[in-house]
Protein backbone atom coordinates (compact mmCIF):
# COMPACT_ATOMS: atom_id res chain seq x y z
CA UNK A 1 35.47 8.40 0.93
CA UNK A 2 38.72 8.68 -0.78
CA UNK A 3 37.52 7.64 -3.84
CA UNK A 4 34.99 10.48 -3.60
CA UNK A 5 36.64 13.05 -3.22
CA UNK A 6 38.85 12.10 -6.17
CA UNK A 7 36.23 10.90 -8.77
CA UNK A 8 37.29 14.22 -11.13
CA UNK A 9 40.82 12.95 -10.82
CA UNK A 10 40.81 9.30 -10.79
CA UNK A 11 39.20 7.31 -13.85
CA UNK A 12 39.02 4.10 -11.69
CA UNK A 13 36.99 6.16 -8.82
CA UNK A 14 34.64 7.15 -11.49
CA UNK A 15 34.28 3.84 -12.93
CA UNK A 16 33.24 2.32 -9.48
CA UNK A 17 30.80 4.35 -8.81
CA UNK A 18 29.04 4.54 -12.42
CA UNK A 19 29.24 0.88 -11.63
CA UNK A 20 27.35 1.49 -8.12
CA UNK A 21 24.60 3.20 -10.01
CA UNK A 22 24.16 0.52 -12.69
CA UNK A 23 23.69 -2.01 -9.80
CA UNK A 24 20.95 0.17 -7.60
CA UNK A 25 18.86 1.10 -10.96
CA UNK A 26 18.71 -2.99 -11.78
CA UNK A 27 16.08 -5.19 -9.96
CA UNK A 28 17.19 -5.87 -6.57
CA UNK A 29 15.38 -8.05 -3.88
CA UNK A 30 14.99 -6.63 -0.05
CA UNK A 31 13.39 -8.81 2.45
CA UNK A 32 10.97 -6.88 5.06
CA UNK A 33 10.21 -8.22 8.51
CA UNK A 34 6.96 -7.71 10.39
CA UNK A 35 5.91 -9.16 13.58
CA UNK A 36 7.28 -11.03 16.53
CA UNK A 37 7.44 -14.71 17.79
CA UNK A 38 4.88 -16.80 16.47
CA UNK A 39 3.45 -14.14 14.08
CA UNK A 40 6.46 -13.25 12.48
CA UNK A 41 6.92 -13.14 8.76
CA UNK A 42 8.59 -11.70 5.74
CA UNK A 43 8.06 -9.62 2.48
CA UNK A 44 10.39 -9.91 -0.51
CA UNK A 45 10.01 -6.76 -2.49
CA UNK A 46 12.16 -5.71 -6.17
CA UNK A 47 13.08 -2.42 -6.79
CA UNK A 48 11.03 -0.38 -9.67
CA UNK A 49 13.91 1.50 -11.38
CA UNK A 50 13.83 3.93 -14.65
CA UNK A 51 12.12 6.90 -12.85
CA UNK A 52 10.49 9.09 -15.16
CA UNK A 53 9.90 6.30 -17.75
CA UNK A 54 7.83 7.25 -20.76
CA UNK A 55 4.32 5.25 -20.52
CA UNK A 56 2.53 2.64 -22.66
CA UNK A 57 0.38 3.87 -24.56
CA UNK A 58 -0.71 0.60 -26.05
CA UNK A 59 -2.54 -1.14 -22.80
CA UNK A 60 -5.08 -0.43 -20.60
CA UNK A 61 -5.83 2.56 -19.60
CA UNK A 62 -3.73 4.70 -22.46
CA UNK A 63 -1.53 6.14 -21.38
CA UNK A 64 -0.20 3.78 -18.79
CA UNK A 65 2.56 3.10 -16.51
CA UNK A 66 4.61 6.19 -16.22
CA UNK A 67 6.29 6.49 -12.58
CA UNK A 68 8.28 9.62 -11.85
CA UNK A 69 10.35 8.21 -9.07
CA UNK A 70 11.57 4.94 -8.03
CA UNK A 71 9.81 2.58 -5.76
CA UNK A 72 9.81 -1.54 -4.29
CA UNK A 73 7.17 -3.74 -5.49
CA UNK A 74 6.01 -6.95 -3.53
CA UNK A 75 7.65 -10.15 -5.65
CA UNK A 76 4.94 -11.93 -4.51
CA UNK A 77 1.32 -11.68 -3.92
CA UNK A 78 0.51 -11.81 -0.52
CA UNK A 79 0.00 -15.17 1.55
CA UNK A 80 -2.48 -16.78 3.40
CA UNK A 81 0.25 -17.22 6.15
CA UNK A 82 0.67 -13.57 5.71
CA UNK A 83 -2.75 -12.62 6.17
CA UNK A 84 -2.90 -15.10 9.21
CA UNK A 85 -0.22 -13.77 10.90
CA UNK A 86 -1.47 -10.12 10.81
CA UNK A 87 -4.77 -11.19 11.76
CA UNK A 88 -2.92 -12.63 15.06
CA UNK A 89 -0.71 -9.48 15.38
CA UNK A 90 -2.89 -6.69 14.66
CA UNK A 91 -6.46 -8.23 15.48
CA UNK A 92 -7.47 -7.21 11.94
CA UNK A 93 -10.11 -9.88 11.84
CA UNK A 94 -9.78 -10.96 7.79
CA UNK A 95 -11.90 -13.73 6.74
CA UNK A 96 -9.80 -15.14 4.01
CA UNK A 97 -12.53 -17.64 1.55
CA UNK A 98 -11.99 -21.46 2.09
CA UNK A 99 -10.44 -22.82 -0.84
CA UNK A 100 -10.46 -26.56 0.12
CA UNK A 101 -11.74 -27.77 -3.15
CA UNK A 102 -9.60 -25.03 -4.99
CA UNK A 103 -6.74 -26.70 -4.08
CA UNK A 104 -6.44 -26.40 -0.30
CA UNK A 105 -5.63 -23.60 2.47
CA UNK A 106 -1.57 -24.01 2.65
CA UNK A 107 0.23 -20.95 3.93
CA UNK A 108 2.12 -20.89 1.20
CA UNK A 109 -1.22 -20.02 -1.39
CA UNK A 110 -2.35 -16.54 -1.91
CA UNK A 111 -5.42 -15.08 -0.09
CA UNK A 112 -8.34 -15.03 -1.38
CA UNK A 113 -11.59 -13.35 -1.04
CA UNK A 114 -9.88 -10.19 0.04
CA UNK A 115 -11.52 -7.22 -0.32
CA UNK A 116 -10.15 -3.49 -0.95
CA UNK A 117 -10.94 -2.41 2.74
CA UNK A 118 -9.20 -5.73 4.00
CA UNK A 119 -6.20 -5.10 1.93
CA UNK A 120 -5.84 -1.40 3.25
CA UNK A 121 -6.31 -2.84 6.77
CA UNK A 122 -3.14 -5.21 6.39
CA UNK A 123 -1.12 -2.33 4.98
CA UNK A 124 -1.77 -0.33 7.59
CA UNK A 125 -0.66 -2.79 9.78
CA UNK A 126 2.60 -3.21 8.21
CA UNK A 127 2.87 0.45 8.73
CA UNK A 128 1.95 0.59 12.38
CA UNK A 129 4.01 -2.94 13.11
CA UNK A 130 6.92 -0.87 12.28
CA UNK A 131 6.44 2.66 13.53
CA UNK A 132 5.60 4.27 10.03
CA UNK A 133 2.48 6.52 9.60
CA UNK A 134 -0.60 4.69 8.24
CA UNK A 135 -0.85 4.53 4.44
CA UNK A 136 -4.80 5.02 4.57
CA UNK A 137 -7.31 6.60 6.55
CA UNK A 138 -10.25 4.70 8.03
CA UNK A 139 -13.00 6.28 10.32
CA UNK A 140 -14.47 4.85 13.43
CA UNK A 141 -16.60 3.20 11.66
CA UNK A 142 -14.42 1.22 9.35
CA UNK A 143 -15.34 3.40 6.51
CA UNK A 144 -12.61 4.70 4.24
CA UNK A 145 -11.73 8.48 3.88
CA UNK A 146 -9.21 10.28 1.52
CA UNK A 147 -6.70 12.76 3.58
CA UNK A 148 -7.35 16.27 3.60
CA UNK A 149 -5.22 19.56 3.45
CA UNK A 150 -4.93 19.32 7.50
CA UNK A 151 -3.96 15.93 7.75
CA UNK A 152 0.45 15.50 8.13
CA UNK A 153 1.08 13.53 5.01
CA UNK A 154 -1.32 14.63 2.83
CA UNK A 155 -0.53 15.02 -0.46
CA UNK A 156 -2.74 16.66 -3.44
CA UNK A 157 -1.83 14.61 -5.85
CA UNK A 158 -3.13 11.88 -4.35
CA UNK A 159 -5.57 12.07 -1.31
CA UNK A 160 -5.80 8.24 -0.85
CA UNK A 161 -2.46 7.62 0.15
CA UNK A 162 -0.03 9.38 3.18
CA UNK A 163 2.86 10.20 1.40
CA UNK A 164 4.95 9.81 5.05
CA UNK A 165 3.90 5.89 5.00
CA UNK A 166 6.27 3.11 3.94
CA UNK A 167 4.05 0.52 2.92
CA UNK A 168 1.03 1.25 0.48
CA UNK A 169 -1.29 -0.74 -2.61
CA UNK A 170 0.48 -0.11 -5.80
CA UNK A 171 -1.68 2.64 -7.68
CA UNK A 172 -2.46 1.62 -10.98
CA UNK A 173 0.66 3.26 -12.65
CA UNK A 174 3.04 1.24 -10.13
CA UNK A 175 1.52 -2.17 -10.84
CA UNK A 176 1.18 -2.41 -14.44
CA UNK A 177 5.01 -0.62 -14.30
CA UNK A 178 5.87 -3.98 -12.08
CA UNK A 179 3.96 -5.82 -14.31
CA UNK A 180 4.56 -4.67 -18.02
CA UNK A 181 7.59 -2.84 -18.09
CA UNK A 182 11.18 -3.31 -17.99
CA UNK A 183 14.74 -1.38 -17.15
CA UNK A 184 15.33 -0.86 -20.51
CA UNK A 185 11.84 0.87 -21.45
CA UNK A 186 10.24 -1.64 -23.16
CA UNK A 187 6.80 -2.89 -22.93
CA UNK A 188 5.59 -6.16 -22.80
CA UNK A 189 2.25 -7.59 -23.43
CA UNK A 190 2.26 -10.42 -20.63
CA UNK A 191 3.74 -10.20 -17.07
CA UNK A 192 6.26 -12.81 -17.78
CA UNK A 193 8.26 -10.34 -19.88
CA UNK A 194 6.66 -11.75 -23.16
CA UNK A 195 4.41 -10.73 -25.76
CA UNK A 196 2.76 -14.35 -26.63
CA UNK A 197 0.14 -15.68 -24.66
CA UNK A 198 1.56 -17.16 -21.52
CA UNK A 199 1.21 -21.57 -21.20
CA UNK A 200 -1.28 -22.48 -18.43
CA UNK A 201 0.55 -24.31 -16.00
CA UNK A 202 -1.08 -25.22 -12.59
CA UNK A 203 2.82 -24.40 -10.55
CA UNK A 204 6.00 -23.71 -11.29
CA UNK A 205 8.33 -21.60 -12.44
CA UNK A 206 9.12 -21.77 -16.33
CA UNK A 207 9.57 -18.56 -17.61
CA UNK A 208 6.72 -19.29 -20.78
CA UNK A 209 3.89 -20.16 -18.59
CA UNK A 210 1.86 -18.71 -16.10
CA UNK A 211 -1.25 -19.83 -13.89
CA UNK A 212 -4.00 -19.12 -15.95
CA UNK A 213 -7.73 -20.96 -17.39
CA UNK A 214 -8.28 -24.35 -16.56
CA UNK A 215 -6.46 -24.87 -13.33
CA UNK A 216 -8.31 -26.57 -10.26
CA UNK A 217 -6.95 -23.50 -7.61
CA UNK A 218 -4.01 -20.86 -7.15
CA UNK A 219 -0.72 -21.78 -7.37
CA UNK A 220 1.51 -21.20 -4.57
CA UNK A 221 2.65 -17.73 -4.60
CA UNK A 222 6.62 -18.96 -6.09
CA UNK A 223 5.52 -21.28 -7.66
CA UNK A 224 3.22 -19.25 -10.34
CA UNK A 225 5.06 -19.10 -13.34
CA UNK A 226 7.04 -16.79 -15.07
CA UNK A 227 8.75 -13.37 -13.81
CA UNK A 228 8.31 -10.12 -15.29
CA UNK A 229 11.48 -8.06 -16.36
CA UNK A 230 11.56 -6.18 -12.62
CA UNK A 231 11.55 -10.07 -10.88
CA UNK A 232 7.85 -10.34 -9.72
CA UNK A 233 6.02 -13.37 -10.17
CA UNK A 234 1.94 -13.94 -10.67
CA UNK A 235 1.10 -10.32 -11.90
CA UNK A 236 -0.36 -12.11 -15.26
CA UNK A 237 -2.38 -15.34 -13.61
CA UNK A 238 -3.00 -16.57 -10.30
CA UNK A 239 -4.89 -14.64 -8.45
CA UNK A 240 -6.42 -11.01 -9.72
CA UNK A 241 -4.52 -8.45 -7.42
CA UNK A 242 -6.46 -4.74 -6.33
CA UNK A 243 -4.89 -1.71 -7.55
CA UNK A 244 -5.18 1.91 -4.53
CA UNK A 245 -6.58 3.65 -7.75
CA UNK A 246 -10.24 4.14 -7.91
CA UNK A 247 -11.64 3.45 -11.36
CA UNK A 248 -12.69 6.23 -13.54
CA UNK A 249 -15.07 8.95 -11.36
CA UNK A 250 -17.13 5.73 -9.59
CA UNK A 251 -16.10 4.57 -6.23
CA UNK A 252 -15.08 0.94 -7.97
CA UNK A 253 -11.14 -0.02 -7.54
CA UNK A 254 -8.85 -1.15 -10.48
CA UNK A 255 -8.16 -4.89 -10.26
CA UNK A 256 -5.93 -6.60 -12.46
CA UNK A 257 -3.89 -9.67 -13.83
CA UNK A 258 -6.26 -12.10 -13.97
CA UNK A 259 -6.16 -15.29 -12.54
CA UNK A 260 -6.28 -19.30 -12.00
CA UNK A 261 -9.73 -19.47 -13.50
CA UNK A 262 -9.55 -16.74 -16.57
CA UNK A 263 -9.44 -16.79 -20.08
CA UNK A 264 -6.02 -15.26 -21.50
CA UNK A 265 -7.23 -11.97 -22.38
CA UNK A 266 -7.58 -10.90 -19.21
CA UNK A 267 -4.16 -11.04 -18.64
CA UNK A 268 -2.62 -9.18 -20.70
CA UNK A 269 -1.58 -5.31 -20.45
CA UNK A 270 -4.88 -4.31 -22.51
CA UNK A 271 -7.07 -5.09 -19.95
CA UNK A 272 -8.21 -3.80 -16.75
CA UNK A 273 -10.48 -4.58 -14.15
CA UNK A 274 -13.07 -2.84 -11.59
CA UNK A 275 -14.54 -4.16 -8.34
CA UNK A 276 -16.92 -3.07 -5.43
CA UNK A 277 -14.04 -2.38 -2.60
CA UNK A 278 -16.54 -4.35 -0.68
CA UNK A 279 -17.39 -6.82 -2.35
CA UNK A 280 -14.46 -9.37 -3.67
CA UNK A 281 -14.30 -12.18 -5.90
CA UNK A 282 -14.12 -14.77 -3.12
CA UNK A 283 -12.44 -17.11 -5.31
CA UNK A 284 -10.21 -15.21 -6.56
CA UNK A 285 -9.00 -11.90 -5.64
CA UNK A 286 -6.02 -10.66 -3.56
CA UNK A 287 -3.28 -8.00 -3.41
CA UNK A 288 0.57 -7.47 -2.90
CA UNK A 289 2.07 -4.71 -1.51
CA UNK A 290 4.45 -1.62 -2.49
CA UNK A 291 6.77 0.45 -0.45
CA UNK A 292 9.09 3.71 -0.53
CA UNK A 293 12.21 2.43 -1.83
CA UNK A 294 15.28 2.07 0.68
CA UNK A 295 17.43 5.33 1.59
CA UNK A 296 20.72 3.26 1.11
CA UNK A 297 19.81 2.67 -2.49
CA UNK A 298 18.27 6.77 -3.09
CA UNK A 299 21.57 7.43 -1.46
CA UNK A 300 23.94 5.66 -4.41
CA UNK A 301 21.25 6.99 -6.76
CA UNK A 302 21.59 10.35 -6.01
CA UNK A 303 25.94 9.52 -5.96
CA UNK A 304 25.55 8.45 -9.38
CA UNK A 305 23.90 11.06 -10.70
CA UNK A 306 26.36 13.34 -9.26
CA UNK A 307 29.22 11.34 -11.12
CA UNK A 308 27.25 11.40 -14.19
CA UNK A 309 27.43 15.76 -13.88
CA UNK A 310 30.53 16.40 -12.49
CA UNK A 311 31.78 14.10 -15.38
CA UNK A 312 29.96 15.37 -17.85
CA UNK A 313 31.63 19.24 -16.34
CA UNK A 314 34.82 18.05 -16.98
CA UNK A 315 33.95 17.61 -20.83
């Protein structure tokens, strides 16, 4: 507190917490907890800085990947002990697609054969699992509906999602920002912060590689190559992830990234997806999650940027 009241006076105040605000814009990793006992688990999520970034205008759609605010993307994709877990918890009743001859059912591997209305079920869950609104609306009968003007949370610039809820599908903007981006601004052509086509590896981490063509299954989800500058892993490769933005004017979703059993193109920032929310690819196709970023860190944000002006006054 001292140190903030004195920042116009004191050079080492000032320092410290330009300092604070360099830390909070960098990645950052915060660990979510959902569940109880038994069907306990956790979400590791990196924090999406550079609000306001210009986009890409080089990938898929054109313009892409412009994000006005900051927000915390899942570092991994989402588990098959995951989507077990919630099934128990929130009787969500997911079918996830046996992969024994893709390389087995461990906890550890991403789901597959998730659908869009499957992956909007678990993230309501996470919502509900922790007292937050629900992220989407689904009727009685287990149809999808977009929020209207009457509806707390709605928001007109986007009817899918309840802007009060803390957990939500990266829109298409958010993920191929996760994906493609960086701190700095700069755009990469790959998810593992590179613009040559990725090695196919079948696990692992090397920072050259990813899970791509040729491989008998997924990869476990931290084990799928490289990272992309914001510290997720597996948005080029592994398994193809659904987007919450509907493609075009059709009622097809934006999937994206590719996976295990693509060619290379498909990876890559030029490319995009679209899928009946319905109907998945069994084999391949799953999701990660996004949420609102953590007050704490909009708190130091908003510190900094007062620093920044009241230095900037003293000019």
């Amino acid at each position: 507190m001292a140190c903030l009241i004195n920042l116009m006076r004191e050079p080492l105040c000032l320092a410290i917490a330009l300092a604070s605000l360099s830390t909070i814009s960098s990645a950052q990793t915060i660990t979510e907890t959902f569940g109880t006992g038994a069907n306990a688990f956790s979400m590791e999520f990196v924090q999406i800085g550079n609000p306001g970034n210009a986009a890409d205008t080089s990938g898929e759609p054109n313009p892409a990947g412009s994000v006005s605010y900051i927000y915390n993307l899942g570092k991994y994709e989402i588990s098959r002990d995951i989507i077990q877990k919630a099934n128990l918890g929130g009787s969500l009743g997911i079918t996830m697609y046996d992969m024994t001859y893709y390389g087995g059912n461990g906890g550890n591997k991403p789901a597959t054969g998730i659908s869009w209305l499957e992956a909007v079920k678990v993230v309501n869950y996470l919502n509900s699992s922790t007292g937050n609104p629900l992220a989407y609306k689904i009727d009685g009968s287990g149809n999808f509906q977009a929020w209207t003007p009457g509806d707390v949370g709605y928001n007109s610039t986007n009817t899918f999602r309840n802007s009060l809820a803390k957990y939500f599908l990266p829109s298409a903007d958010e993920w191929y920002k996760g994906a493609y981006g960086s701190p700095q601004g700069v755009w990469y052509d790959y998810a593992n912060a590179s613009n040559s086509i990725p090695s196919a590896i079948a696990g692992g981490t090397s920072q050259s590689s990813v899970v791509w063509h040729g491989q008998t299954g997924p990869a476990e989800i931290d084990q799928a190559g490289g990272l992309s500058e914001w510290g997720t892993m597996a948005q080029s490769g592994n398994v193809w992830e659904w987007n919450e933005t509907i493609f075009n004017i059709d009622v097809f979703r934006t999937i994206r990234g590719g996976s295990w059993a693509t060619d290379f193109f498909m990876l890559a920032s030029n490319y995009s997806n679209f899928v009946d929310p319905i109907m998945p690819d069994e084999l391949a196709s799953g999701f990660r999650v996004a949420m609102v970023p953590e007050p704490s860190s909009l708190s130091l944000l908003a510190l900094g940027a007062m620093v920044v002006v009241l230095g900037r006054r003293r000019k």
